[in-house]
C-alpha atoms as a PDB file:
ATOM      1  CA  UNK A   1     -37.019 -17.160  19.523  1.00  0.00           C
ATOM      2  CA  UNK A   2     -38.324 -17.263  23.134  1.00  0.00           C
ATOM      3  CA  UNK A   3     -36.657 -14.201  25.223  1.00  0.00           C
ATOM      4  CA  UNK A   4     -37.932 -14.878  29.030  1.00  0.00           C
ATOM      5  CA  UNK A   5     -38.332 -12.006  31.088  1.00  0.00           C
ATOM      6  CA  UNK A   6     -36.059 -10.813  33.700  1.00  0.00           C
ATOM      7  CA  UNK A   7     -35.119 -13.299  36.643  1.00  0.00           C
ATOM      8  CA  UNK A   8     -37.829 -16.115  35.788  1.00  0.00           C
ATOM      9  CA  UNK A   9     -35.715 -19.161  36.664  1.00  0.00           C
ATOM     10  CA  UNK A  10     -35.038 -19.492  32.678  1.00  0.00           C
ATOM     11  CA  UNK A  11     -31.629 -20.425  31.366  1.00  0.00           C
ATOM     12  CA  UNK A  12     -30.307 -18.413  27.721  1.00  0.00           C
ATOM     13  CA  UNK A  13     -27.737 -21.185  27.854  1.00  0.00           C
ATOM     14  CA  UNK A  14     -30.864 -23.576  27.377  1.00  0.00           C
ATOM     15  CA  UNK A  15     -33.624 -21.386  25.148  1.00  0.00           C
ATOM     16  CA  UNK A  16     -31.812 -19.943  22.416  1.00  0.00           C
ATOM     17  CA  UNK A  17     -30.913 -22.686  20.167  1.00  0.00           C
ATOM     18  CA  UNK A  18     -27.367 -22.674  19.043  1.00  0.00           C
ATOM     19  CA  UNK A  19     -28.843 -21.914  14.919  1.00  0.00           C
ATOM     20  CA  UNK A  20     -30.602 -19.238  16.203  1.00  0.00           C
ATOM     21  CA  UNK A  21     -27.300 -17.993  17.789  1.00  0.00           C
ATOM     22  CA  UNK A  22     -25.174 -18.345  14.915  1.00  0.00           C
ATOM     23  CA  UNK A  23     -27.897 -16.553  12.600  1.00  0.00           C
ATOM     24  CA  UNK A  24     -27.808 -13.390  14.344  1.00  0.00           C
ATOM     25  CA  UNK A  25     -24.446 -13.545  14.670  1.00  0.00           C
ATOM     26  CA  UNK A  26     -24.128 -13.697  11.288  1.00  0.00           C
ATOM     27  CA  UNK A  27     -26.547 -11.210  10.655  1.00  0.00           C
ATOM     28  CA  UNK A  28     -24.811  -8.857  12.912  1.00  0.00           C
ATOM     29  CA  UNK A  29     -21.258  -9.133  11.411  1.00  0.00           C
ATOM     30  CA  UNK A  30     -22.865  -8.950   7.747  1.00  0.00           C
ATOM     31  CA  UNK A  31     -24.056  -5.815   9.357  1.00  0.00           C
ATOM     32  CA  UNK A  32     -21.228  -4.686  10.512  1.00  0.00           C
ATOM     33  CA  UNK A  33     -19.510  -5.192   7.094  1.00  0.00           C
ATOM     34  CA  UNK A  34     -21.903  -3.322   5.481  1.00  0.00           C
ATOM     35  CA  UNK A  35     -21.969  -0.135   7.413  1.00  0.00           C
ATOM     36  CA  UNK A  36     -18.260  -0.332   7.303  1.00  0.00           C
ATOM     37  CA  UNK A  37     -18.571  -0.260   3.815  1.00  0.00           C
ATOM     38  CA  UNK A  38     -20.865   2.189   3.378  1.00  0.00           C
ATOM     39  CA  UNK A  39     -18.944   4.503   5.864  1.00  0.00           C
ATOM     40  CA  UNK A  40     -15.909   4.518   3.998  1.00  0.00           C
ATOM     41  CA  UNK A  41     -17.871   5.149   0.464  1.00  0.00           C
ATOM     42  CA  UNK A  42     -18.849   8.109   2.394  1.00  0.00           C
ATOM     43  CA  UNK A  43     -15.264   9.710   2.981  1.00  0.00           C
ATOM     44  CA  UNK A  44     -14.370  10.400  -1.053  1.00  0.00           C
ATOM     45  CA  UNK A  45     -11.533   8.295  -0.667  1.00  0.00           C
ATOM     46  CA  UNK A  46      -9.469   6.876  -3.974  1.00  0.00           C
ATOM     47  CA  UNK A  47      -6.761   5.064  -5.096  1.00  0.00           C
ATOM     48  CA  UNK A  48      -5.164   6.292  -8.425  1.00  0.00           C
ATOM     49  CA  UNK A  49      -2.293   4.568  -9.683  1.00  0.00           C
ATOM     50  CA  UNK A  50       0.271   6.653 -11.307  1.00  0.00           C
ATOM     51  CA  UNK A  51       2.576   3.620 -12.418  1.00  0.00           C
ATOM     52  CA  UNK A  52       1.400  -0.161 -13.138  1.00  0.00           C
ATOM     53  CA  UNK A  53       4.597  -1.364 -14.067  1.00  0.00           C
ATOM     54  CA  UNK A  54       7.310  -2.784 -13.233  1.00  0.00           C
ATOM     55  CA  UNK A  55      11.793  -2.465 -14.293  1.00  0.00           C
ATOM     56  CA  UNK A  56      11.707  -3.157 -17.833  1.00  0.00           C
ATOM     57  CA  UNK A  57      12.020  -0.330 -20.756  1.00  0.00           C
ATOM     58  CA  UNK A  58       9.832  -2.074 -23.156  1.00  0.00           C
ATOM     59  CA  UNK A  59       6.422  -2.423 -21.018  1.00  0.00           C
ATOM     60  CA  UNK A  60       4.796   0.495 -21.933  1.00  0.00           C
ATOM     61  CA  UNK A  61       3.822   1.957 -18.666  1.00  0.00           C
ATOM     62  CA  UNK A  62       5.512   3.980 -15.623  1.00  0.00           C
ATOM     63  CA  UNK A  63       7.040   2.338 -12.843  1.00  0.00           C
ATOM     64  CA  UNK A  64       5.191   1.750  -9.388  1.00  0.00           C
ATOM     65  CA  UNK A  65       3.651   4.287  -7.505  1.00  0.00           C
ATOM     66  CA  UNK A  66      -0.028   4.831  -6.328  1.00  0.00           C
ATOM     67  CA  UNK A  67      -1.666   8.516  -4.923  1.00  0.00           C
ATOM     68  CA  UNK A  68      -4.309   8.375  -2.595  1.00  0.00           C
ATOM     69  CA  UNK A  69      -6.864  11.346  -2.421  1.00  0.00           C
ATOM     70  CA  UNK A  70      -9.372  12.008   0.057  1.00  0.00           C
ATOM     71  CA  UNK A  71     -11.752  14.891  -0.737  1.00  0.00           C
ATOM     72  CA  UNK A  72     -10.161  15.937  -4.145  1.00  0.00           C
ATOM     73  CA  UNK A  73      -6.712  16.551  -2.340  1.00  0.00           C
ATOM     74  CA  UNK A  74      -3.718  13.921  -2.776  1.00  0.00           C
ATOM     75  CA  UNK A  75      -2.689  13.040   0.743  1.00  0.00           C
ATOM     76  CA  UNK A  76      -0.226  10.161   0.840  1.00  0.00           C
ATOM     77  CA  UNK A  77       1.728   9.021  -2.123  1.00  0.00           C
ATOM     78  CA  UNK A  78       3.259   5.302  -2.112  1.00  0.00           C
ATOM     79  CA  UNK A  79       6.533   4.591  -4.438  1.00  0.00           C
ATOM     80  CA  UNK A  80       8.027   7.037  -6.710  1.00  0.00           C
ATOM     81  CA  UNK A  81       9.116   4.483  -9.772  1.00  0.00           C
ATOM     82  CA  UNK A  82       9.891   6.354 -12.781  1.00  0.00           C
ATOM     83  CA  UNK A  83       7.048   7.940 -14.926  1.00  0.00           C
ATOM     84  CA  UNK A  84       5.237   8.330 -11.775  1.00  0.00           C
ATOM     85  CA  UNK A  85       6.227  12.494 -11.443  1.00  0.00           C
ATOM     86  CA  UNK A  86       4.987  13.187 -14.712  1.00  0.00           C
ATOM     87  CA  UNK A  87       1.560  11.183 -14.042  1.00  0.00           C
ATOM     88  CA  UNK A  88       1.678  12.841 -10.863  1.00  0.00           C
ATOM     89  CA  UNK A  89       1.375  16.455 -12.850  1.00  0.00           C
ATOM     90  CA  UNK A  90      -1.065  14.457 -14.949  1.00  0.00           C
ATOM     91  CA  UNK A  91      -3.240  13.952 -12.421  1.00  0.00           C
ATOM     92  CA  UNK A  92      -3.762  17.665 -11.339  1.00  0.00           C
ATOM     93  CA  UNK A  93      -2.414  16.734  -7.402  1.00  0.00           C
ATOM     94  CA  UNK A  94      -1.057  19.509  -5.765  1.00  0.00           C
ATOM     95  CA  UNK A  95       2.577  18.554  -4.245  1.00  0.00           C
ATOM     96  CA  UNK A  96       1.478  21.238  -1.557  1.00  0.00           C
ATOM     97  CA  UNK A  97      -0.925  18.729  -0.443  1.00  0.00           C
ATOM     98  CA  UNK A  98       1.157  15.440   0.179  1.00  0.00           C
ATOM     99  CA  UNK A  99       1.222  14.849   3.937  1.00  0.00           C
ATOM    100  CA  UNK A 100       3.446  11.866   3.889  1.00  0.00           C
ATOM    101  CA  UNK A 101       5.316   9.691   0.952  1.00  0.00           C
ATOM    102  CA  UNK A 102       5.521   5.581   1.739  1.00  0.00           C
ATOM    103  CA  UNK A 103       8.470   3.622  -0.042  1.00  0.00           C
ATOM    104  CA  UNK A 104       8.287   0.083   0.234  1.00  0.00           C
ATOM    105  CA  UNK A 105      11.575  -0.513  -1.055  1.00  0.00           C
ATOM    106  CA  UNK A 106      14.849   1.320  -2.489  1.00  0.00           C
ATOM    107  CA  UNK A 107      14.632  -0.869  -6.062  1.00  0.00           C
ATOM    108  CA  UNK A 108      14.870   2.148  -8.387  1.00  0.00           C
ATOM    109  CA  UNK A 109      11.699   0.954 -10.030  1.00  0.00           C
ATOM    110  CA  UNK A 110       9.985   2.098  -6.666  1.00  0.00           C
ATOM    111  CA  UNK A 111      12.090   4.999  -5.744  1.00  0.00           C
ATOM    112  CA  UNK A 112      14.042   6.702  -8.805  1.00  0.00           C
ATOM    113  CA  UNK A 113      11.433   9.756  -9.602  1.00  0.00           C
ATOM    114  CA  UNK A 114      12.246  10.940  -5.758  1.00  0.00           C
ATOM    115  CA  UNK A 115      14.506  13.751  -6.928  1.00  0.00           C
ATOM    116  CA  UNK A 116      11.909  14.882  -9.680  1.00  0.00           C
ATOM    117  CA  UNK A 117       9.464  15.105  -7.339  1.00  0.00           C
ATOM    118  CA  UNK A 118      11.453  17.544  -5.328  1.00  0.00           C
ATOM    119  CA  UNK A 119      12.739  19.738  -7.874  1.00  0.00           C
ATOM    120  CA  UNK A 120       9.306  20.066  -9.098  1.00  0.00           C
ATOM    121  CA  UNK A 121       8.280  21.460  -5.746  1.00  0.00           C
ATOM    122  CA  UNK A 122      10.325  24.125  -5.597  1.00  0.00           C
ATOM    123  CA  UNK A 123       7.340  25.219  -8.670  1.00  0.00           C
ATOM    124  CA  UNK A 124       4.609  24.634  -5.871  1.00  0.00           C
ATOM    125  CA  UNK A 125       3.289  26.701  -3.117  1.00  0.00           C
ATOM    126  CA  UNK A 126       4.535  24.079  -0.348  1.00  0.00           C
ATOM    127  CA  UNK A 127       5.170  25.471   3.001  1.00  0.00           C
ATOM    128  CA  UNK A 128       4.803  22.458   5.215  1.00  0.00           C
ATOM    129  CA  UNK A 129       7.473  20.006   6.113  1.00  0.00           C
ATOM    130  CA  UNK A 130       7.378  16.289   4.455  1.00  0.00           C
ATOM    131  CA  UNK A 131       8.597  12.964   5.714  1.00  0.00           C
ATOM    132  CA  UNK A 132       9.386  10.042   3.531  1.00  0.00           C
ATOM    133  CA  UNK A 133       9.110   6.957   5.068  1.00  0.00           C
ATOM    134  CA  UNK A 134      10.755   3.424   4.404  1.00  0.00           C
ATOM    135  CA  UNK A 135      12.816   0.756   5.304  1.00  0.00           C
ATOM    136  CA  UNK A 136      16.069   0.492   7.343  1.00  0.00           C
ATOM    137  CA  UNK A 137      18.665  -1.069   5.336  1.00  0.00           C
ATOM    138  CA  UNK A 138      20.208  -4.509   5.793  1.00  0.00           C
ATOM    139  CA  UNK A 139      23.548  -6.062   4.132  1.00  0.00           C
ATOM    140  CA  UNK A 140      22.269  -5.220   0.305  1.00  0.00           C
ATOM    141  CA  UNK A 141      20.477  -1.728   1.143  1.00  0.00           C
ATOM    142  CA  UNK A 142      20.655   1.390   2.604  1.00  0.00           C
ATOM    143  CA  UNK A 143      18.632   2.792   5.260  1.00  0.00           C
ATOM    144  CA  UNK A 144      16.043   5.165   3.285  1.00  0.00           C
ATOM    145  CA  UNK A 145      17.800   7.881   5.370  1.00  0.00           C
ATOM    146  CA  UNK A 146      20.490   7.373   3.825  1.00  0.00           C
ATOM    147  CA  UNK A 147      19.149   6.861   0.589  1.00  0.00           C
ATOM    148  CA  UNK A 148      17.808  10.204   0.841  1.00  0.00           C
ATOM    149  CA  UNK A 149      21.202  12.079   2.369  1.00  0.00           C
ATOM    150  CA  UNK A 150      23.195   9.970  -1.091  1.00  0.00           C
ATOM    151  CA  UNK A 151      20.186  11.934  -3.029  1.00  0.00           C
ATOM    152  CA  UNK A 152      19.813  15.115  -1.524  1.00  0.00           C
ATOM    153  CA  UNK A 153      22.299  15.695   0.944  1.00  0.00           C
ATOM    154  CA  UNK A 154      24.759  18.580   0.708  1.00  0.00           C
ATOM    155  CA  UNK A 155      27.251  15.795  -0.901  1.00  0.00           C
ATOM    156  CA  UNK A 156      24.446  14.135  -2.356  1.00  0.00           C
ATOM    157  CA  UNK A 157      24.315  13.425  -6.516  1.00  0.00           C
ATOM    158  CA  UNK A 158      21.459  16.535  -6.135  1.00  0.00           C
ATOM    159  CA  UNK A 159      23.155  18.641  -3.657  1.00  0.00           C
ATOM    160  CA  UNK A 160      21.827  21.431  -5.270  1.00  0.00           C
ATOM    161  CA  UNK A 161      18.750  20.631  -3.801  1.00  0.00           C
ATOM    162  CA  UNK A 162      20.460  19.870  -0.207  1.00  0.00           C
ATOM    163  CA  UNK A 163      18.073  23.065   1.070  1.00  0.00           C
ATOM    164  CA  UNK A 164      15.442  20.516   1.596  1.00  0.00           C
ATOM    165  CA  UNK A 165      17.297  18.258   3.417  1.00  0.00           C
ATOM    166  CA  UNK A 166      19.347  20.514   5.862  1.00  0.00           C
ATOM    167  CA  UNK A 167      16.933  21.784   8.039  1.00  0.00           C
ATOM    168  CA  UNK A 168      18.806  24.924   9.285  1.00  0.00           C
ATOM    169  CA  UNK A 169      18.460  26.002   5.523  1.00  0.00           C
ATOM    170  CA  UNK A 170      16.118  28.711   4.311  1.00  0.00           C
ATOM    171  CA  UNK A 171      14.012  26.296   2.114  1.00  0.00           C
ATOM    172  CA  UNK A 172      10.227  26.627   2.112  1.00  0.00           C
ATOM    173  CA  UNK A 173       9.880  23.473   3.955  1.00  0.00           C
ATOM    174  CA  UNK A 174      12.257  20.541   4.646  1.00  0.00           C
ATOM    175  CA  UNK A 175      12.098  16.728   3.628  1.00  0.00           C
ATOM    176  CA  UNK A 176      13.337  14.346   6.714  1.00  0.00           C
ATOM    177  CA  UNK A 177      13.529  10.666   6.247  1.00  0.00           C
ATOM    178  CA  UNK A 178      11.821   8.081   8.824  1.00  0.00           C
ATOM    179  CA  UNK A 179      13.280   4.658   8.777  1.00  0.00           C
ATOM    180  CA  UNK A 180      10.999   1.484   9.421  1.00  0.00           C
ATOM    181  CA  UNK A 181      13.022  -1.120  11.777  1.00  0.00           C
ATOM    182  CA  UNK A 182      12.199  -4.800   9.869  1.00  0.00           C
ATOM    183  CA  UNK A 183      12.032  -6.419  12.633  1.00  0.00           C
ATOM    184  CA  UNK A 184      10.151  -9.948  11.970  1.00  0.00           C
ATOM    185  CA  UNK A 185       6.291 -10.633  11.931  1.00  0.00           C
ATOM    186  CA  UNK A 186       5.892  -6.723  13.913  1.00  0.00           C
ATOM    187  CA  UNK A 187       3.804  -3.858  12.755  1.00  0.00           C
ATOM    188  CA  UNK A 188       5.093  -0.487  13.137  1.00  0.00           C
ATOM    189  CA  UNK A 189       1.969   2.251  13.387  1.00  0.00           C
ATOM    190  CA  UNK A 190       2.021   6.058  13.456  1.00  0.00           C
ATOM    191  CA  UNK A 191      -0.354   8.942  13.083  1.00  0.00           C
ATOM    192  CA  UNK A 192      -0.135  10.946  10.078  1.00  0.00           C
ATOM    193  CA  UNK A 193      -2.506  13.083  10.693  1.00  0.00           C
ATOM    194  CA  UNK A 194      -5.758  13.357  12.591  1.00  0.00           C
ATOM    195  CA  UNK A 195      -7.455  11.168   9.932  1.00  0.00           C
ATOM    196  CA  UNK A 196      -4.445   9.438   8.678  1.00  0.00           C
ATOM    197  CA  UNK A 197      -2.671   6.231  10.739  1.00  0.00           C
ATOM    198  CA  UNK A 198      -0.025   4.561   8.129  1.00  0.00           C
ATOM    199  CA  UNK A 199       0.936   1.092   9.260  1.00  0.00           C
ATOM    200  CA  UNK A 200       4.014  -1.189   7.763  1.00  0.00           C
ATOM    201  CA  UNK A 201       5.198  -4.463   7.793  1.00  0.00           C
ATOM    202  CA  UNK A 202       8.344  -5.797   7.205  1.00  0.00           C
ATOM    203  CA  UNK A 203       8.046  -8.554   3.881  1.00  0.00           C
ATOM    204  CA  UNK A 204      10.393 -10.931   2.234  1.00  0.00           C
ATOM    205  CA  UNK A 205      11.525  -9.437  -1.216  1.00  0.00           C
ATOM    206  CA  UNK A 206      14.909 -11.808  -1.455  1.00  0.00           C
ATOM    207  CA  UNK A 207      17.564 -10.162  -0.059  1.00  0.00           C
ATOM    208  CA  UNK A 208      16.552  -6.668  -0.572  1.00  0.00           C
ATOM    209  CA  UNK A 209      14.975  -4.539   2.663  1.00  0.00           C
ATOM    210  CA  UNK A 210      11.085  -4.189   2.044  1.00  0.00           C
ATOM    211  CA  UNK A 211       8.050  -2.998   3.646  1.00  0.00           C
ATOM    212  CA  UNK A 212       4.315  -3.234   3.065  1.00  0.00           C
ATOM    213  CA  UNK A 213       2.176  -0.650   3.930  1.00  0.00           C
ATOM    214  CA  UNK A 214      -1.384   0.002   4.790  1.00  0.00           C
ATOM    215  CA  UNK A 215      -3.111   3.280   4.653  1.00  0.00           C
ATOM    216  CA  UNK A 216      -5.639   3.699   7.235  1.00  0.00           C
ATOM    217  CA  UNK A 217      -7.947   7.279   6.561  1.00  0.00           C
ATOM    218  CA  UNK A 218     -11.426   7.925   7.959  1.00  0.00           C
ATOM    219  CA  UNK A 219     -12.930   4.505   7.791  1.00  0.00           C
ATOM    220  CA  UNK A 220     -11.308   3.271   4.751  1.00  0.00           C
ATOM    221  CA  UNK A 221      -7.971   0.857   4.235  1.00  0.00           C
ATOM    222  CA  UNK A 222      -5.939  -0.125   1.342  1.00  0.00           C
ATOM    223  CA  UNK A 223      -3.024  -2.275   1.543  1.00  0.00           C
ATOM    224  CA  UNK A 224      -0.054  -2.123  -0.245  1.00  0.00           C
ATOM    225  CA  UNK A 225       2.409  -5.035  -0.696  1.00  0.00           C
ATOM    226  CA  UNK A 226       4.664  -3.633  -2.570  1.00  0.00           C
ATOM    227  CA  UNK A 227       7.024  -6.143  -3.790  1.00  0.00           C
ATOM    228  CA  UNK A 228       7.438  -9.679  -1.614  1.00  0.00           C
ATOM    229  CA  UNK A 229       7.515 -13.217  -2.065  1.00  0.00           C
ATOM    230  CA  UNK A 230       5.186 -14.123   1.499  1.00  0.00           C
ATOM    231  CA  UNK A 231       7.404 -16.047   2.826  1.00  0.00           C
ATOM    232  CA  UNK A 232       7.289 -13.888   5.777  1.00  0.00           C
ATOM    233  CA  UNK A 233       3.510 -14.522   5.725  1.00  0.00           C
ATOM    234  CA  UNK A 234       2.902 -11.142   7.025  1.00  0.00           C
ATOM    235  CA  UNK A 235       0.813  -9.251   4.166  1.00  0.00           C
ATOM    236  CA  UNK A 236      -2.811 -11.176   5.310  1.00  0.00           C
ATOM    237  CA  UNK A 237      -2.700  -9.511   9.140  1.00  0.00           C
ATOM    238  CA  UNK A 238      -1.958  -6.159   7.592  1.00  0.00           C
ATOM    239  CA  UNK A 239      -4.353  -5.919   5.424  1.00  0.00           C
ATOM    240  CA  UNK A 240      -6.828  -7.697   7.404  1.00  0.00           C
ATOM    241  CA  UNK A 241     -10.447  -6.342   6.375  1.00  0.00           C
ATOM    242  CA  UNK A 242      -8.936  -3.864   3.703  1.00  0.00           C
ATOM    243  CA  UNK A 243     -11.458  -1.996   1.514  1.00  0.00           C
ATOM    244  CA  UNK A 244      -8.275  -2.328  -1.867  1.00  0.00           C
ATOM    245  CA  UNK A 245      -5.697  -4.461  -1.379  1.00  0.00           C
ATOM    246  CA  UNK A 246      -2.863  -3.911  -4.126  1.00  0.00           C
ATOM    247  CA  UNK A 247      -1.252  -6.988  -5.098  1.00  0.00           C
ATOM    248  CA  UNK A 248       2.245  -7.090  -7.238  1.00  0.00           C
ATOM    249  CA  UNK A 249       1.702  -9.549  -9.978  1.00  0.00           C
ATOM    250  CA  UNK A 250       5.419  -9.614 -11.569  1.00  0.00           C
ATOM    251  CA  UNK A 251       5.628 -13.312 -11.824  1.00  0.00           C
ATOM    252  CA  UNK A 252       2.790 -16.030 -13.690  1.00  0.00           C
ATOM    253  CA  UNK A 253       2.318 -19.317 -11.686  1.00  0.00           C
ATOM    254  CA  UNK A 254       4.939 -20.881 -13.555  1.00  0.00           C
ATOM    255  CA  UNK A 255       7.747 -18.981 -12.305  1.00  0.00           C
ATOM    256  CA  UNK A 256      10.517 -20.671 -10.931  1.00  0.00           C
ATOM    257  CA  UNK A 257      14.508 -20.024  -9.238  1.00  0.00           C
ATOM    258  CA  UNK A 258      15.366 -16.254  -8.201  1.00  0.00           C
ATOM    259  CA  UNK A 259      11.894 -14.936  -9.283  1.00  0.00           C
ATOM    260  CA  UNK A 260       9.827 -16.836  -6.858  1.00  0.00           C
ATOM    261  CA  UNK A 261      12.360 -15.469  -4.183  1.00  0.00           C
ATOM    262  CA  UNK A 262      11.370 -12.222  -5.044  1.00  0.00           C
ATOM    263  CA  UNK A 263       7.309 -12.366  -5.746  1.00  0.00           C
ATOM    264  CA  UNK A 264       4.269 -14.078  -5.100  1.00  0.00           C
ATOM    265  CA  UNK A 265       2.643 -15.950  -7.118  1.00  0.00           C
ATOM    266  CA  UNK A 266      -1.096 -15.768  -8.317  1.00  0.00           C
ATOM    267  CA  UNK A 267      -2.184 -19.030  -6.234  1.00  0.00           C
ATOM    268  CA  UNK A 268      -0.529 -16.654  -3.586  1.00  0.00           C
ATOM    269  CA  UNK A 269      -2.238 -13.790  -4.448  1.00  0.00           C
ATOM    270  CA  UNK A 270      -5.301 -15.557  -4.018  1.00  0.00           C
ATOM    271  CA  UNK A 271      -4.673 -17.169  -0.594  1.00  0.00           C
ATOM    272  CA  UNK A 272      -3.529 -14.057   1.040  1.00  0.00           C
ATOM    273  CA  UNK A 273      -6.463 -11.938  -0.703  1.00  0.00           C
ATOM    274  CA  UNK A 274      -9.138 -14.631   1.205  1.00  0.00           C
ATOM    275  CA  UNK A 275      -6.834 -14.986   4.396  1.00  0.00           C
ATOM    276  CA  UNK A 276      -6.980 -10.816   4.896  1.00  0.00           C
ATOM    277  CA  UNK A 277     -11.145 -11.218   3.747  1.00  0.00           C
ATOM    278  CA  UNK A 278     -10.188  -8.096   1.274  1.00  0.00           C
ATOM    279  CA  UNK A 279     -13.097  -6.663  -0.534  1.00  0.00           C
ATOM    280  CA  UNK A 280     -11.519  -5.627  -3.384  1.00  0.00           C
ATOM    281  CA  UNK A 281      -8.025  -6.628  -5.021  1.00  0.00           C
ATOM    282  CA  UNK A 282      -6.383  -4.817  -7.336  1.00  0.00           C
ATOM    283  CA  UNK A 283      -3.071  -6.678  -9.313  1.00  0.00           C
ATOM    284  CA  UNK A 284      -0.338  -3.925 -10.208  1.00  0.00           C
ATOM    285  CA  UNK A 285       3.656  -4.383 -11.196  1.00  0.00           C
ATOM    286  CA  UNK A 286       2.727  -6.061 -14.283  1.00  0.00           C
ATOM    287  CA  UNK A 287       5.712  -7.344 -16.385  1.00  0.00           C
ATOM    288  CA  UNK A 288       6.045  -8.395 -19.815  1.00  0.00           C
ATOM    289  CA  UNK A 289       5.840 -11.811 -18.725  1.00  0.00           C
ATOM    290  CA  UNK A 290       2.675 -11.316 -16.502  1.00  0.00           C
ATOM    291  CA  UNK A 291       0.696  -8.108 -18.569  1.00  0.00           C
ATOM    292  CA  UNK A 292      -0.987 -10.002 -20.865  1.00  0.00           C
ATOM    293  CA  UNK A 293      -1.829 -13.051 -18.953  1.00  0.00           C
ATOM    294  CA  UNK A 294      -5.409 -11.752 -16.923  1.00  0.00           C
ATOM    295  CA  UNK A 295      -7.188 -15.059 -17.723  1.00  0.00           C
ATOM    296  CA  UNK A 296      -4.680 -17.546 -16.383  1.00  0.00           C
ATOM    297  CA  UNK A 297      -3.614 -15.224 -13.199  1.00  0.00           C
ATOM    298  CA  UNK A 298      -7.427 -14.710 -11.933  1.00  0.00           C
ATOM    299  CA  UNK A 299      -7.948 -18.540 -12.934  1.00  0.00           C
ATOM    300  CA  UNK A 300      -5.240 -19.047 -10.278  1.00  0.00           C
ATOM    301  CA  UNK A 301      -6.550 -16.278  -7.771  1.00  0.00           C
ATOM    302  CA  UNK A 302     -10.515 -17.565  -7.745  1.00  0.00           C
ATOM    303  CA  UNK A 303      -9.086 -21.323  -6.395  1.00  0.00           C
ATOM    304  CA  UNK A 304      -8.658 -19.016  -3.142  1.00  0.00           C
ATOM    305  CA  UNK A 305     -10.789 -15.976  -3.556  1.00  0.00           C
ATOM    306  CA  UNK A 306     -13.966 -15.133  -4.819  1.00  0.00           C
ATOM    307  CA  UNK A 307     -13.665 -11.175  -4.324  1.00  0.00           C
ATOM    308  CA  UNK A 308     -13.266  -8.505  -6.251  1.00  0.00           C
ATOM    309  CA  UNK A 309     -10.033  -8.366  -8.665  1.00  0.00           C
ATOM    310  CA  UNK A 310      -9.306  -5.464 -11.148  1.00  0.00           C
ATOM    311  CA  UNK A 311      -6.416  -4.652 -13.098  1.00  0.00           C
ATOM    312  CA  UNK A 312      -4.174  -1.451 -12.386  1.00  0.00           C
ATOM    313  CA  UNK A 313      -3.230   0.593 -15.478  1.00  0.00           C
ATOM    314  CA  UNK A 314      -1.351   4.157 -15.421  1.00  0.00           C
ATOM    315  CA  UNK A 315      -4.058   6.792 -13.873  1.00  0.00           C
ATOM    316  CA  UNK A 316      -6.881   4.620 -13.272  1.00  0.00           C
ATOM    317  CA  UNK A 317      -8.669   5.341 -10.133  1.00  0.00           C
ATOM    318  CA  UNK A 318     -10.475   2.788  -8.082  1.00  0.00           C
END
């Protein structure tokens, strides 16, 4: 390619060919990928899932939840379904640790273990206060403050454990409860830490008040959609350019009626996946009708994406 020196009369416009153009900026953003990549490899940054499944009894595995570690310490936990506490303990994560807890929704699949994760604290060495975030309630659901005070509070089913939620109390630290306006198609960002931003999204889960959530720490992402139907079609934006991006898979293709309302289907998975340009995908919230169906849901997912997809089971890491 012919560069002309400064202020000889030539024209870029007219010397650099349009293909040469587009290569380097292709080569550029590849580039730019890359190093992205390789930056975030560089920060010891995991997801480990602590429950794959989803409301039944019979499925064989906890209920949603996911920990994510950075440097051998759990920093930011995301659902509490049941089975997650004792996988938590499992795990060898330190509750001290935890610098912020993410609910997408109030479903008890996604929230029930809440209580035993606070009890069990009382058994840890934490000194530092906690806030739980998640949704503001709607018609069906209470705000997660709320939630929380019918929990914890000091008329709460736990109000035995109400020291953590009344703040002039004595406890060792105190639990407060952040609630995430759903406002339509509008992202609602906040530093966790210095190395921590936590990002959420209202999504459509039927009628029930529901968030998504991406985890932004040193240079790596993962996106959470938590349960959601798209029909918001709000997921791809937030997880633009995520490094994982966990995908519910409750529902096969062939789902019809009040299950459809609720999830998204593989194709779905698949178009949202490319849409966001995810690197890797990992499919969680398997049910009975969905667990043992791999081939047909990534046979749906590679019409729209030719990434990455692995399948969550209790305390893998990824």
């Amino acid at each position: 390619m012919l560069i002309p020196p400064i202020n000889s009369g030539y024209s870029y416009k007219r010397k650099i060919s349009l293909k040469a153009l587009l290569t380097l900026t292709l080569a550029l953003s590849i580039h730019s990928v890359f190093a992205q990549t390789q930056r975030c490899q560089q920060q010891d940054v995991t997801l480990q899932v602590l429950g794959s499944g989803g409301p039944e009894l019979s499925d064989g595995r906890a209920s949603a939840s996911y920990l994510i570690w950075h440097h051998n310490k759990p920093r930011v936990l995301i659902d509490a379904g049941p089975g997650s506490s004792v996988n938590f303990g499992a795990s060898g994560a330190n509750f001290a640790d935890l610098q912020a807890v993410l609910l997408t929704h109030l479903h008890v699949d996604h929230s029930a273990d809440l209580p035993a994760y606070v009890k069990g604290s009382y058994f840890t060495q934490r000194t530092n206060d906690l806030t739980i975030y998640g949704p503001s309630g709607n018609a069906l659901m209470p705000d997660t403050s709320a939630y929380l005070a019918s929990l914890l509070g000091n008329k709460g089913a736990f109000a035995y454990l109400s020291d953590y939620t009344d703040t002039s109390s004595q406890a060792a630290y105190h639990i407060k409860a952040h609630n995430i306006p759903l406002t339509p198609i509008k992202q609602h960002s906040q530093k966790v830490s210095d190395d921590i931003t936590i990002t959420a999204s209202p999504v459509h889960h039927g009628p029930v008040a529901a968030l998504a959530w991406r985890v932004d720490i040193d240079n790596c992402s993962i996106t959470f959609s938590g349960d959601m139907s798209n029909k918001n079609d709000t997921l791809a934006a937030l997880a633009k350019d995520s490094d994982i991006l966990v995908m519910h898979n409750a529902v096969p293709q062939g789902a019809t009626g009040a299950a459809i309302n609720l999830h998204m289907r593989p194709l779905d998975i698949g178009k949202i996946a490319n849409q966001a340009s995810a690197k890797t995908v990992v499919l969680s919230h398997f049910m009975n009708r969905t667990k043992n169906n791999n081939e047909m849901t990534l046979g749906y997912i590679r019409q729209n994406f030719a990434g990455e997809v692995k399948m969550a089971t209790d305390m893998a890491t990824f």
